[in-house]
N, C-alpha and C. Protein backbone atom coordinates (compact mmCIF):
# COMPACT_ATOMS: atom_id res chain seq x y z
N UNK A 1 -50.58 -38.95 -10.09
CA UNK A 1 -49.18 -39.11 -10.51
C UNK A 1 -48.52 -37.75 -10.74
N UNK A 2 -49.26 -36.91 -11.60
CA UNK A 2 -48.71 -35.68 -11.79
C UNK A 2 -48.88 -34.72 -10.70
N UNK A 3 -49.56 -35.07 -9.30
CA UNK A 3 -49.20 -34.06 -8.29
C UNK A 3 -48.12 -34.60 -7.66
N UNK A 4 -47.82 -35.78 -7.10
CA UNK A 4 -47.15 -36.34 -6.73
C UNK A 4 -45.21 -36.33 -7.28
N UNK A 5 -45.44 -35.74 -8.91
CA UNK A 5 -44.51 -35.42 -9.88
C UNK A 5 -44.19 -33.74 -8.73
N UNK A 6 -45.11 -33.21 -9.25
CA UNK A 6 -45.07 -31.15 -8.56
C UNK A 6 -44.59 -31.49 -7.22
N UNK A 7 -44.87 -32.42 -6.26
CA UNK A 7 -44.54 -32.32 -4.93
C UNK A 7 -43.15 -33.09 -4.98
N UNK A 8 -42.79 -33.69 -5.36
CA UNK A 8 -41.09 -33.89 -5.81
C UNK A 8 -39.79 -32.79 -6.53
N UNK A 9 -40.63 -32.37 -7.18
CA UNK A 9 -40.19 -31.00 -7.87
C UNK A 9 -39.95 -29.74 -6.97
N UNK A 10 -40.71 -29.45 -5.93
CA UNK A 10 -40.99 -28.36 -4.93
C UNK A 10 -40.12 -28.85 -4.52
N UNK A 11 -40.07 -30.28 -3.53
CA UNK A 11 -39.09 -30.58 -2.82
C UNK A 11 -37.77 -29.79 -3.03
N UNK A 12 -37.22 -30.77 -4.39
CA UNK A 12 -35.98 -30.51 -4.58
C UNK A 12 -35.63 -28.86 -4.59
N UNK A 13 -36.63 -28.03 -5.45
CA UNK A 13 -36.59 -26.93 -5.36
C UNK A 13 -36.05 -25.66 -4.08
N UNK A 14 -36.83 -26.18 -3.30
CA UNK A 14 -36.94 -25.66 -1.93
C UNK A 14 -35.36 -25.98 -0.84
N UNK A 15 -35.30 -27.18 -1.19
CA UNK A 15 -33.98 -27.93 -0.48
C UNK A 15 -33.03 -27.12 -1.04
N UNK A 16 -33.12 -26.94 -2.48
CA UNK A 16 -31.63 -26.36 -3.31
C UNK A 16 -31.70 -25.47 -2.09
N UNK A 17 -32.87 -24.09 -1.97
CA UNK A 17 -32.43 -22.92 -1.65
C UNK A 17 -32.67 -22.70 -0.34
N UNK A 18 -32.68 -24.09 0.43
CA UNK A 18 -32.14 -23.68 1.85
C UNK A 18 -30.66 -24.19 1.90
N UNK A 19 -30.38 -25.11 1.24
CA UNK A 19 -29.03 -25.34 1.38
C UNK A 19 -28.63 -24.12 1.01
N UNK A 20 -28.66 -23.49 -0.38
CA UNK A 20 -27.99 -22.28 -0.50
C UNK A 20 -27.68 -21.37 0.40
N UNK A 21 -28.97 -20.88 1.17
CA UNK A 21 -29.23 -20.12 1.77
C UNK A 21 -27.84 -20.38 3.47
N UNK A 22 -28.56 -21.48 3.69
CA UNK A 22 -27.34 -22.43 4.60
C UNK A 22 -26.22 -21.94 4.69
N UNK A 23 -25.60 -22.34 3.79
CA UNK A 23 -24.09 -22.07 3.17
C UNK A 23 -23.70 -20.64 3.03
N UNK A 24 -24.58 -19.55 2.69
CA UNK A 24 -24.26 -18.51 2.35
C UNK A 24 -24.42 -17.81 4.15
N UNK A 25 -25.28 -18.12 4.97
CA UNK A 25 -25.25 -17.69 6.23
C UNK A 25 -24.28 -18.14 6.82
N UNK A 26 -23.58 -19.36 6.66
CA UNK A 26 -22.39 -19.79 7.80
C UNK A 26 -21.04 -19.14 7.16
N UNK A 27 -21.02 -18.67 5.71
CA UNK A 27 -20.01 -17.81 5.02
C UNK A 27 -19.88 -16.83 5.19
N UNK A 28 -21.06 -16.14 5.63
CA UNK A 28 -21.08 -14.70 5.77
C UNK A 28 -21.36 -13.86 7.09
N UNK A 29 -21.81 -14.69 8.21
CA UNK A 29 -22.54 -14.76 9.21
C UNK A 29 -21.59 -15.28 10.77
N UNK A 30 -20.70 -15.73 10.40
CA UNK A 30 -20.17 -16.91 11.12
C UNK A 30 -18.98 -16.23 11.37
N UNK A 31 -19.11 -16.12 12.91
CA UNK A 31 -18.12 -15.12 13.86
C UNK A 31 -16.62 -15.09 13.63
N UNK A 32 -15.70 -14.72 12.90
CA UNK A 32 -14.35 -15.54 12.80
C UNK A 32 -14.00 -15.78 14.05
N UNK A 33 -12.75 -16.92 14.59
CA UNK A 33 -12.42 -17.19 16.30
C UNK A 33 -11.19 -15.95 15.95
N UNK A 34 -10.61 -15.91 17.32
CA UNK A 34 -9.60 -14.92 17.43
C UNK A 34 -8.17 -15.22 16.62
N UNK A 35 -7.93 -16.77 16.41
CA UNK A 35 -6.98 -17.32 15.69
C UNK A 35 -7.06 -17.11 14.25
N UNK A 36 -8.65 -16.41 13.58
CA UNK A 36 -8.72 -16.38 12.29
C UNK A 36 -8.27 -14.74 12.24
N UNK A 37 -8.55 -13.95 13.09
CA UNK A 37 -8.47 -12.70 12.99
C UNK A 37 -6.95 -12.24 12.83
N UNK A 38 -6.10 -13.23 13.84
CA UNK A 38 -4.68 -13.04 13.74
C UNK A 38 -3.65 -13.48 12.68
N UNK A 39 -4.60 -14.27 12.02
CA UNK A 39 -3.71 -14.75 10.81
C UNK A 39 -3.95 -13.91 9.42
N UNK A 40 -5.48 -13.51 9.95
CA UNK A 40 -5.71 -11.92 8.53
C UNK A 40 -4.85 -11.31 8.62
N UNK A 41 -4.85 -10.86 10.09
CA UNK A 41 -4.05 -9.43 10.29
C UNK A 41 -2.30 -9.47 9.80
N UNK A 42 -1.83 -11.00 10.20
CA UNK A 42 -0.70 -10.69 9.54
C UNK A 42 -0.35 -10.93 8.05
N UNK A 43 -1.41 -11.47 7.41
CA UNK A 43 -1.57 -12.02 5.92
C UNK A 43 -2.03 -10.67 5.55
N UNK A 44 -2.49 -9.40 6.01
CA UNK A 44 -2.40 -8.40 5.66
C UNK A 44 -2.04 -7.13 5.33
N UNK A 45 -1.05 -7.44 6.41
CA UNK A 45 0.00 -6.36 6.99
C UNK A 45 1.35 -6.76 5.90
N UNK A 46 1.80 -8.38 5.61
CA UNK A 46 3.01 -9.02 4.89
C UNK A 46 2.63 -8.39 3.26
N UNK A 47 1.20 -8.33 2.79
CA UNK A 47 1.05 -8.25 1.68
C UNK A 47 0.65 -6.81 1.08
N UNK A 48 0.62 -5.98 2.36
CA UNK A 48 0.48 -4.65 2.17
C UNK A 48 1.85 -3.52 2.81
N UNK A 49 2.44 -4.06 3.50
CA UNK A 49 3.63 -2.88 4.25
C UNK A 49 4.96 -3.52 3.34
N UNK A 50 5.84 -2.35 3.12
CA UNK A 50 7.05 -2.32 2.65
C UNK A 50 7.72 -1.87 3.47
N UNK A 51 8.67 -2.83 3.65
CA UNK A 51 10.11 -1.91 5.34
C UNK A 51 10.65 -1.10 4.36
N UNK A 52 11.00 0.15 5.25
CA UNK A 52 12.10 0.68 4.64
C UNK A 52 13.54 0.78 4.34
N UNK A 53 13.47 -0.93 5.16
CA UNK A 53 15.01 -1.58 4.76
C UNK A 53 14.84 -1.83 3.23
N UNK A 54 14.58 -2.75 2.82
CA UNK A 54 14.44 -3.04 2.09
C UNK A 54 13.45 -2.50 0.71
N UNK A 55 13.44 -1.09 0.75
CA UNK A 55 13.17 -0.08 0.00
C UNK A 55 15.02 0.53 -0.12
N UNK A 56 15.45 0.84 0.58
CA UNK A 56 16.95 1.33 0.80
C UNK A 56 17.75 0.22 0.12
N UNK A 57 17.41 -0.86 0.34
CA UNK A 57 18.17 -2.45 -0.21
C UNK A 57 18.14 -1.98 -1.72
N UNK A 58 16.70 -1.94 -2.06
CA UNK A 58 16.34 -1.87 -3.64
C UNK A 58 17.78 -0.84 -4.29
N UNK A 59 17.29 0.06 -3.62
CA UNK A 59 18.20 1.75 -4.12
C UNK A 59 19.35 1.44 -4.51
N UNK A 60 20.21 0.55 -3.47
CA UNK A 60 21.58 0.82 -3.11
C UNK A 60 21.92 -0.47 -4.43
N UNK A 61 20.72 -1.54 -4.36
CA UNK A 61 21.56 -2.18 -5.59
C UNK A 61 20.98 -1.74 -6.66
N UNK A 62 20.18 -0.80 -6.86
CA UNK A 62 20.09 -0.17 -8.35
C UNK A 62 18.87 -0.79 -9.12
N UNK A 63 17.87 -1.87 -8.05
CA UNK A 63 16.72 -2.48 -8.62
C UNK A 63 15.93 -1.42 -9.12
N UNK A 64 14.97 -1.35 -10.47
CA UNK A 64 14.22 -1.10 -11.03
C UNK A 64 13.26 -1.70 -10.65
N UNK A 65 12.87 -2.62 -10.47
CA UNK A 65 11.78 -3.15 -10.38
C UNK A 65 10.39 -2.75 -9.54
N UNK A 66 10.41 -1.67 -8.69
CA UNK A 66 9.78 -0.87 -8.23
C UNK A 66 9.51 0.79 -8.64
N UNK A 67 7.81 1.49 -8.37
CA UNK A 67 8.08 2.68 -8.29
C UNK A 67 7.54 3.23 -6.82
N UNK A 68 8.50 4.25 -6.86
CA UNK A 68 7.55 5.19 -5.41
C UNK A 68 7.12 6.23 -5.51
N UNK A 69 5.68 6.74 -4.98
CA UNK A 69 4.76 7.70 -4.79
C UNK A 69 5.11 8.16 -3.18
N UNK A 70 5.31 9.68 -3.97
CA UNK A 70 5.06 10.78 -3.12
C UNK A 70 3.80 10.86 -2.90
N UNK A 71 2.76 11.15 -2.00
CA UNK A 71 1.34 11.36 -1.87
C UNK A 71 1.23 12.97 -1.64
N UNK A 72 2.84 13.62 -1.02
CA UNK A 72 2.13 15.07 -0.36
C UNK A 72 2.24 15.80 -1.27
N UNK A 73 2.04 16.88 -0.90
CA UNK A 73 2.11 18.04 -2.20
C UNK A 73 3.38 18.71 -2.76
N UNK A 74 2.66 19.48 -3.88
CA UNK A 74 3.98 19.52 -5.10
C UNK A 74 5.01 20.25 -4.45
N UNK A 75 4.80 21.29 -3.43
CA UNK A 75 5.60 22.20 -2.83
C UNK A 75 6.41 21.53 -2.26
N UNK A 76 5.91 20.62 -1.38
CA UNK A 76 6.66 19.64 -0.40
C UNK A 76 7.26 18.67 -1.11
N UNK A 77 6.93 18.20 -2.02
CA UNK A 77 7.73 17.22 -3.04
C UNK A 77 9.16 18.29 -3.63
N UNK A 78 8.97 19.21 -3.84
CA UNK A 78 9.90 19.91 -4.98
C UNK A 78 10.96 20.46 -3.86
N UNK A 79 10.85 20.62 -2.60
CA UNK A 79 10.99 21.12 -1.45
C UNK A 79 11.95 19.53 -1.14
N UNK A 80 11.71 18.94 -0.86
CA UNK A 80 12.36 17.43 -0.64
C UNK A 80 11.75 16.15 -0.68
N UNK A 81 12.05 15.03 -1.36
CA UNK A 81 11.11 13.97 -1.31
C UNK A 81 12.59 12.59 -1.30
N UNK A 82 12.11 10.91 -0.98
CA UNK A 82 12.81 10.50 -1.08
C UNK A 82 13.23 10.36 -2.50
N UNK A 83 14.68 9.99 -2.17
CA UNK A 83 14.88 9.91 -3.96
C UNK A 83 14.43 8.74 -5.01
N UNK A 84 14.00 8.89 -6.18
CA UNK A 84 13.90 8.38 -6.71
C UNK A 84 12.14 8.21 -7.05
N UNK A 85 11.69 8.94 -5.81
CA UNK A 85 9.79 9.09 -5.92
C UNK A 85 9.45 10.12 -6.97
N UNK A 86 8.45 9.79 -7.53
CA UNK A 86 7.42 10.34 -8.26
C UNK A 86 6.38 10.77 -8.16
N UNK A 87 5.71 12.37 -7.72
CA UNK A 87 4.52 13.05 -7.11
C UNK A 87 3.53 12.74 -7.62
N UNK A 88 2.63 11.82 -7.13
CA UNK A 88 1.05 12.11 -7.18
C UNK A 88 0.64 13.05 -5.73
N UNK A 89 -0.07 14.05 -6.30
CA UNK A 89 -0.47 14.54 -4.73
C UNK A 89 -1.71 14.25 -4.57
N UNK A 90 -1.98 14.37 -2.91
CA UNK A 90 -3.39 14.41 -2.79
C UNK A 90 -3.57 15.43 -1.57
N UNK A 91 -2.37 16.48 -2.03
CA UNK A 91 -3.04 17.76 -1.36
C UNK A 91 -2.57 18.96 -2.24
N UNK A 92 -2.98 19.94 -1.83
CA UNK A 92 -3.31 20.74 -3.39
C UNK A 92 -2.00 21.72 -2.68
N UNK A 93 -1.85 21.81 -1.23
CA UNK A 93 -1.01 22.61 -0.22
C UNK A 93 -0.68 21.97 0.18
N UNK A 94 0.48 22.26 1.27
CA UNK A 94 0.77 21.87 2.38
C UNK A 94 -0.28 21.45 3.35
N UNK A 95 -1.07 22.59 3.35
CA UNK A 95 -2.23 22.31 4.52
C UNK A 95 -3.59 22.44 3.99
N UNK A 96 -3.60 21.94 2.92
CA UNK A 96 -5.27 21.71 1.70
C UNK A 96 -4.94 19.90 1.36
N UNK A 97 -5.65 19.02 2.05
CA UNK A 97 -5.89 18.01 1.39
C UNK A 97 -7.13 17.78 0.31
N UNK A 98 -7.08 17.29 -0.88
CA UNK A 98 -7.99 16.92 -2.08
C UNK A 98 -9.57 16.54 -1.13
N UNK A 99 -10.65 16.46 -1.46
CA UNK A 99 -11.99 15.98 -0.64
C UNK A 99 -12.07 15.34 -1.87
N UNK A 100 -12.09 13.97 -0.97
CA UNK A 100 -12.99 13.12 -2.16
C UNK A 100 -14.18 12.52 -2.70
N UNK A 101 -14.85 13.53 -2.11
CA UNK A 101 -16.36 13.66 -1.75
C UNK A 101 -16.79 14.49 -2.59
N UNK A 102 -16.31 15.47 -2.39
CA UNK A 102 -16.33 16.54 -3.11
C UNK A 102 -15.50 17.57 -4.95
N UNK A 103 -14.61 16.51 -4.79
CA UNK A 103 -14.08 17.24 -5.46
C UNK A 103 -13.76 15.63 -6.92
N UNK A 104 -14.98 15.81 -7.44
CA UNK A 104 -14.94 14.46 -8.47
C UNK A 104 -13.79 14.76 -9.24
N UNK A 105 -13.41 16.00 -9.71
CA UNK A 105 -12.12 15.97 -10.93
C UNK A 105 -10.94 15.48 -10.18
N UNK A 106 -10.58 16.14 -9.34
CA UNK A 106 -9.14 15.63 -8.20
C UNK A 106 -9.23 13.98 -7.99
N UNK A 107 -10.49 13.68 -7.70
CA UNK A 107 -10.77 11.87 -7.35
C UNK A 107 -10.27 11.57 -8.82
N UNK A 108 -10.93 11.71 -9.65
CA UNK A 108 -10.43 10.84 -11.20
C UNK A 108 -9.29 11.56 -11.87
N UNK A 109 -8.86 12.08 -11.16
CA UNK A 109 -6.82 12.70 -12.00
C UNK A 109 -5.95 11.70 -10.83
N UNK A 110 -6.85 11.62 -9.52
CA UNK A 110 -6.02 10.48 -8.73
C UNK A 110 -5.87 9.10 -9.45
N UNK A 111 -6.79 8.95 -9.38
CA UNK A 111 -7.12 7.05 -10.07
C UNK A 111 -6.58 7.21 -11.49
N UNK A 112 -6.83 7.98 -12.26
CA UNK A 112 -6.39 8.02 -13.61
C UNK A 112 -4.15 8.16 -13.40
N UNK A 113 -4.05 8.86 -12.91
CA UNK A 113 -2.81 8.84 -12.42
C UNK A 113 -2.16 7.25 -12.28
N UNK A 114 -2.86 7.07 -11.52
CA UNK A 114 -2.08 5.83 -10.79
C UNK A 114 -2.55 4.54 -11.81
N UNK A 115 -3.48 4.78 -12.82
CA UNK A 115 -3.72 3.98 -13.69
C UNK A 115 -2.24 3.80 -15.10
N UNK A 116 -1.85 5.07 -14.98
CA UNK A 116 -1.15 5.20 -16.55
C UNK A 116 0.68 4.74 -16.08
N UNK A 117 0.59 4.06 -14.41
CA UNK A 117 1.52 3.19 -14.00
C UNK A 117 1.76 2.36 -14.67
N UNK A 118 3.56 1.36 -14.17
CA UNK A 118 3.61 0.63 -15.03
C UNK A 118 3.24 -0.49 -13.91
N UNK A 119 2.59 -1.26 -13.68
CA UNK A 119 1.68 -2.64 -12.96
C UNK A 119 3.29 -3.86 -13.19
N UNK A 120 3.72 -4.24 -13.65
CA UNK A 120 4.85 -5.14 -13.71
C UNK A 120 5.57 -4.95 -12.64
N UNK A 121 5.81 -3.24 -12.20
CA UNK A 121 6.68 -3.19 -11.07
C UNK A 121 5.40 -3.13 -9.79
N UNK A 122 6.27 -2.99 -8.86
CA UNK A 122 5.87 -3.11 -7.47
C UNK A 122 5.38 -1.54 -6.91
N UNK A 123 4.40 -1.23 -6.93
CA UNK A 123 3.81 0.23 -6.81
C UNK A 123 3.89 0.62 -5.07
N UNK A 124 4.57 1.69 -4.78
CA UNK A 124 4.67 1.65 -3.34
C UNK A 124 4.21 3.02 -2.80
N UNK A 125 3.80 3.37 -1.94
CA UNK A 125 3.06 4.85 -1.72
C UNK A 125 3.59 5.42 -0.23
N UNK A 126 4.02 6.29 0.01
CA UNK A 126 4.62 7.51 1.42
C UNK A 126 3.70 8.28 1.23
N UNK A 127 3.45 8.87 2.99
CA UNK A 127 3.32 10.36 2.79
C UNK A 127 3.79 10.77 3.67
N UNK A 128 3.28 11.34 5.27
CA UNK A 128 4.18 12.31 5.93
C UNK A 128 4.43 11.44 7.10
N UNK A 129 4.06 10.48 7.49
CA UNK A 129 4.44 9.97 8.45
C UNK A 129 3.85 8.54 8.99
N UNK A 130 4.42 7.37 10.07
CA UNK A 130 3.69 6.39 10.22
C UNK A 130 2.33 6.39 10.45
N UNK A 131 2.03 7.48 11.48
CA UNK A 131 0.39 7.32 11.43
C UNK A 131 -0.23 8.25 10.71
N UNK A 132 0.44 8.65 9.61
CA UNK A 132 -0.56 9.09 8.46
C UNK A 132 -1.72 8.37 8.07
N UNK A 133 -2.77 9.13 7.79
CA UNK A 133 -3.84 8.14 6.97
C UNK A 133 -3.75 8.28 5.52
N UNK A 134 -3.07 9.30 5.04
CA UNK A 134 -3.47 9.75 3.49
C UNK A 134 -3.08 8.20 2.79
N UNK A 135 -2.26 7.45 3.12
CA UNK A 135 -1.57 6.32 2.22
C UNK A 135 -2.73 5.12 2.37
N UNK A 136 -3.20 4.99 3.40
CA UNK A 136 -4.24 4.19 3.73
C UNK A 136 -5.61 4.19 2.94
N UNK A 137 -6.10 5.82 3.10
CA UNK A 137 -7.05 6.19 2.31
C UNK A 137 -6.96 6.10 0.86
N UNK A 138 -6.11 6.53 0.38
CA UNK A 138 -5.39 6.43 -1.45
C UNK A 138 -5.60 5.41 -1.47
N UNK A 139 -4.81 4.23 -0.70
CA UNK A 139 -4.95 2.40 -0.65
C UNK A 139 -6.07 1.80 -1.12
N UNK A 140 -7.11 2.40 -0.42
CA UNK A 140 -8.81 2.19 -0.47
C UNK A 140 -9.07 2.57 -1.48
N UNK A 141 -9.23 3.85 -1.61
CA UNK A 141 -9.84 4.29 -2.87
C UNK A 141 -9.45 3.52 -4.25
N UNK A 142 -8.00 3.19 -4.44
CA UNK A 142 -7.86 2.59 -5.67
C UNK A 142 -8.07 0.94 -5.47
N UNK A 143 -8.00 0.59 -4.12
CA UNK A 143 -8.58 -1.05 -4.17
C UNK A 143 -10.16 -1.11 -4.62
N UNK A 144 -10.90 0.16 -4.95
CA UNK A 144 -12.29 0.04 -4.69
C UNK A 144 -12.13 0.52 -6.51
N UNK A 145 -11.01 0.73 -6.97
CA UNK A 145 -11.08 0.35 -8.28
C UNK A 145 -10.14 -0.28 -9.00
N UNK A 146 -10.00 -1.06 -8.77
CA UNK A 146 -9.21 -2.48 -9.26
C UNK A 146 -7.44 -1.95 -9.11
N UNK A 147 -6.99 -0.83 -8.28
CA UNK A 147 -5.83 -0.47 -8.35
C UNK A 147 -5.60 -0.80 -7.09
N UNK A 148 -4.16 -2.00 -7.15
CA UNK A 148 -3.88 -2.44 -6.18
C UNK A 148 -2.51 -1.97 -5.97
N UNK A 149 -2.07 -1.26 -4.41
CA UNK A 149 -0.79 -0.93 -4.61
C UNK A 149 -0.40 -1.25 -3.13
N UNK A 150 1.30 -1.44 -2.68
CA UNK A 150 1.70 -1.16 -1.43
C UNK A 150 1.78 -0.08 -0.54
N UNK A 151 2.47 0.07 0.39
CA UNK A 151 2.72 1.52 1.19
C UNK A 151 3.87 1.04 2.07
N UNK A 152 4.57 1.75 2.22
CA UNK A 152 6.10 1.76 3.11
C UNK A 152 5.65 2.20 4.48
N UNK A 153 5.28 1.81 5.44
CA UNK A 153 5.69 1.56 6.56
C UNK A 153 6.41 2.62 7.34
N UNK A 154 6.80 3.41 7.14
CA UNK A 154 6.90 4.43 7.38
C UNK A 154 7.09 5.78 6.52
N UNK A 155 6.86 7.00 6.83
CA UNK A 155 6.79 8.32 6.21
C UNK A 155 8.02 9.36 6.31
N UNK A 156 7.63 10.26 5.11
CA UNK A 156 8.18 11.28 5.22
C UNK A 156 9.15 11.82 6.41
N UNK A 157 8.51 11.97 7.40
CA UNK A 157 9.76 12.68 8.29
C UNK A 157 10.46 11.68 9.12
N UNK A 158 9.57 10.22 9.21
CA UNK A 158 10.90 8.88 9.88
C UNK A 158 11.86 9.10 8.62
N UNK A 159 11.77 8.82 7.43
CA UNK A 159 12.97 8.86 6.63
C UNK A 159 14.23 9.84 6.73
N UNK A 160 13.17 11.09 6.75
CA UNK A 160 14.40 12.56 6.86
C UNK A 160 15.13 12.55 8.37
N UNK A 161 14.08 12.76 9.23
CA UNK A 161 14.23 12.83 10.75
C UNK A 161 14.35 12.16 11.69
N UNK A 162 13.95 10.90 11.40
CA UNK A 162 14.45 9.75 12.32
C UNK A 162 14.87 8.59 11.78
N UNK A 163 16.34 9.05 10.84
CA UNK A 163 16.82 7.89 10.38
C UNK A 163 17.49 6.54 11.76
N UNK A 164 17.77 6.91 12.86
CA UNK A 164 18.18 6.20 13.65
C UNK A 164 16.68 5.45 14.38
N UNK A 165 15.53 5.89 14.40
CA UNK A 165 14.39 5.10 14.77
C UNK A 165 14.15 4.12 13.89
N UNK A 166 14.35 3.50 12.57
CA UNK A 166 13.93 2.30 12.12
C UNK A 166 15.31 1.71 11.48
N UNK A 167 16.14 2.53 11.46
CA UNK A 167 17.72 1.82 11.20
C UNK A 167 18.21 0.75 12.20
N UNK A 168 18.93 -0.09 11.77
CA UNK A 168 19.56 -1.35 12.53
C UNK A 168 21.10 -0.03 12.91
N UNK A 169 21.87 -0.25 14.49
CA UNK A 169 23.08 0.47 14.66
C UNK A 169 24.12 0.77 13.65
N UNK A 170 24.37 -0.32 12.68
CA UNK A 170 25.38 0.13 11.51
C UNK A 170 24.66 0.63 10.43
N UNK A 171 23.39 0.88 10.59
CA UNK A 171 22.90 1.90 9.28
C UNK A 171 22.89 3.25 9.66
N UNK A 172 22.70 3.25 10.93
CA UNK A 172 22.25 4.79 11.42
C UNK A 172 23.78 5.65 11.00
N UNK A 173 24.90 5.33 10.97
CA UNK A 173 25.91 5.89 10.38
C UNK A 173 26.04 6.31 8.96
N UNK A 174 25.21 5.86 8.16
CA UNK A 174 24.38 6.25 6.65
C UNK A 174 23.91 7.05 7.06
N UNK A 175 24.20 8.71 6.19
CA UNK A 175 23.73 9.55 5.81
C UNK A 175 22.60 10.21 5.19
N UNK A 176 21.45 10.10 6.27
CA UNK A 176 20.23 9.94 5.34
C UNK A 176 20.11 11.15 4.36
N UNK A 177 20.51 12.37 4.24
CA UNK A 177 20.69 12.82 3.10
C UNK A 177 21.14 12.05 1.62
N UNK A 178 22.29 11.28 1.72
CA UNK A 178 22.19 10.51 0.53
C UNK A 178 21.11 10.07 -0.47
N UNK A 179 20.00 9.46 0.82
CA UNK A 179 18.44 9.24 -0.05
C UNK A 179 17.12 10.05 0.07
N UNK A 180 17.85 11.57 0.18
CA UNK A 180 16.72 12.59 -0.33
C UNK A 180 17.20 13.36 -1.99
N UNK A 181 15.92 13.77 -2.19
CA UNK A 181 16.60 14.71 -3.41
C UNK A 181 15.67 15.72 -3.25
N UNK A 182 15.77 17.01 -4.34
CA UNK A 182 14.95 18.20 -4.27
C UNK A 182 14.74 18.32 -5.78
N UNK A 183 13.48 19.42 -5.85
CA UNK A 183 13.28 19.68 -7.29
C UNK A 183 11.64 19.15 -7.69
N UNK A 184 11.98 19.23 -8.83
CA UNK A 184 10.59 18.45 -9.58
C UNK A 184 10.98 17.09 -9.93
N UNK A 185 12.48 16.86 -10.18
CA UNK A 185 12.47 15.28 -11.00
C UNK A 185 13.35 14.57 -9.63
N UNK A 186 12.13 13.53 -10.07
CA UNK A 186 12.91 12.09 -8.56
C UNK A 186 14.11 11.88 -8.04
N UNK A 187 15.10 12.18 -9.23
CA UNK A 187 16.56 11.84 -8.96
C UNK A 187 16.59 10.20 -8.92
N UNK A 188 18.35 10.15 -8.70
CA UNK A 188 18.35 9.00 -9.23
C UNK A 188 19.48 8.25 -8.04
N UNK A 189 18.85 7.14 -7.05
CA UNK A 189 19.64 6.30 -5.88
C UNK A 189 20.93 6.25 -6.21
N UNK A 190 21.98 6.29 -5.68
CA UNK A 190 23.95 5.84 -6.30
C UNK A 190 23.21 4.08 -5.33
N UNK A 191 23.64 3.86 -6.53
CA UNK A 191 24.05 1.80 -6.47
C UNK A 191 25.43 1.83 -5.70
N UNK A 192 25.61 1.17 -4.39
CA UNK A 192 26.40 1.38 -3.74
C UNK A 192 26.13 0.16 -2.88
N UNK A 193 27.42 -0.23 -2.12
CA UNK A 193 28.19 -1.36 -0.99
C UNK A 193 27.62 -0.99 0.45
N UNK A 194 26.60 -1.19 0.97
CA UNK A 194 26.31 -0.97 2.16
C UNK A 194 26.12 -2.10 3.07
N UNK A 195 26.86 -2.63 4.55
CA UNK A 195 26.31 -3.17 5.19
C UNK A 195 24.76 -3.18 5.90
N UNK A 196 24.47 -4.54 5.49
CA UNK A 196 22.75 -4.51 6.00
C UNK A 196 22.36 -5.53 6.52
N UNK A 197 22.05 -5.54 7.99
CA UNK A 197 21.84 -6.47 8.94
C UNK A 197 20.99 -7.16 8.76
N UNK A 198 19.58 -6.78 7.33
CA UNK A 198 18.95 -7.57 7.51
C UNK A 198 18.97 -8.94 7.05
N UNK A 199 20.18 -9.14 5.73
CA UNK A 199 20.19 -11.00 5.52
C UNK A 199 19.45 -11.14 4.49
N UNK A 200 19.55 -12.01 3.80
CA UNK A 200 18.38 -12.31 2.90
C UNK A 200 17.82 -13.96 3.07
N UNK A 201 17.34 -14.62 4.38
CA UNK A 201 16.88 -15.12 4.54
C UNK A 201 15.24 -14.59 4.27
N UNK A 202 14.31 -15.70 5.37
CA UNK A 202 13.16 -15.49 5.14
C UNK A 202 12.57 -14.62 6.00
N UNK A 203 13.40 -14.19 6.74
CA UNK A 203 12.92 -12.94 8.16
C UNK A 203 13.43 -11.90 7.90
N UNK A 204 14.18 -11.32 6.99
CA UNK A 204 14.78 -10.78 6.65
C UNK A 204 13.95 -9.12 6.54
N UNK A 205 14.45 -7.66 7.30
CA UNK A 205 13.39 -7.11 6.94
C UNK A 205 13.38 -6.14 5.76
């Protein structure tokens, strides 16, 4: 009776942890189809990119509810940045980026930085350009410590230099000087009447 008890017991035992096992291989193991890959990619891209319409939208009506990070350096920040950003750098120069491999104090004045944020608003990050990586990399590093933030979609010199490459035709007549400033302090957007093609529907960009 009592082996017959142990060989019921094993059973169940054993079953738990192939089912487990089961379940955890078809979760972890299990090829996504191409239809799963395309719905990450845009469930990733919606919840991580900020247009820079609607960074300009914010400005012009005077929303608070966001902050923006400068990523490049202090020279280049004090030199020109968009308005209203606030320098974290993660290059020490112009042409010295931080190693974050190497350089543990610079890694934890980064993260500690971006910690003593205010989290209520909408945290958004630039640096020099669309295919920059620095905003990507920063991205990582603080997702790998519970700091979750956006990034704008485009950089530094589309803003200054190619305001007519991501402008709709009646913006490109906006003065993109209006939304630079210089110095050490962010400056502050003029709340202002601008036509903006994008709508505030649900496509809206």
């Amino acid at each position: 009776m009592k082996q017959s008890f142990k060989i019921i017991i094993l059973a169940i035992v054993f079953g738990a942890l192939a089912g487990a096992l089961s379940t955890f291989i078809v979760l972890n193991f299990q090829t996504p189809s191409q239809e799963d890959l395309i719905e990450d990619f845009y469930l990733t891209e919606n919840a991580v990119h900020i247009s820079p319409h609607s960074l300009r939208k914010k400005m012009d009506k005077g929303y608070k509810n966001f902050i923006l990070v400068d990523l490049r350096s202090p020279q280049e920040y004090e030199q020109e940045h968009i308005i209203g950003a606030i320098n974290i750098p993660t290059y020490k120069d112009p042409n010295t980026s931080i190693s974050l491999d190497h350089e543990q104090e610079e890694k934890e004045r980064l993260i500690g930085q971006f910690r003593e944020l205010d989290f209520s608003k909408e945290i958004i990050t630039y640096c020099y350009s669309m295919p920059c990586m620095t905003g990507r990399k920063v991205g990582k590093l603080l997702a790998e410590n519970n700091i979750y933030v956006k990034t704008l979609n485009i950089g530094w010199n589309e803003w200054k230099y190619y305001w007519g490459l991501w402008n709709h035709d009646v913006e490109v007549k906006v003065n993109p000087m209006d939304y630079v400033a210089s110095g050490k302090e962010p400056g502050e957007p003029k709340v202002r009447e601008l036509p903006s093609p994008c709508g505030k529907g649900e496509f809206s960009c």
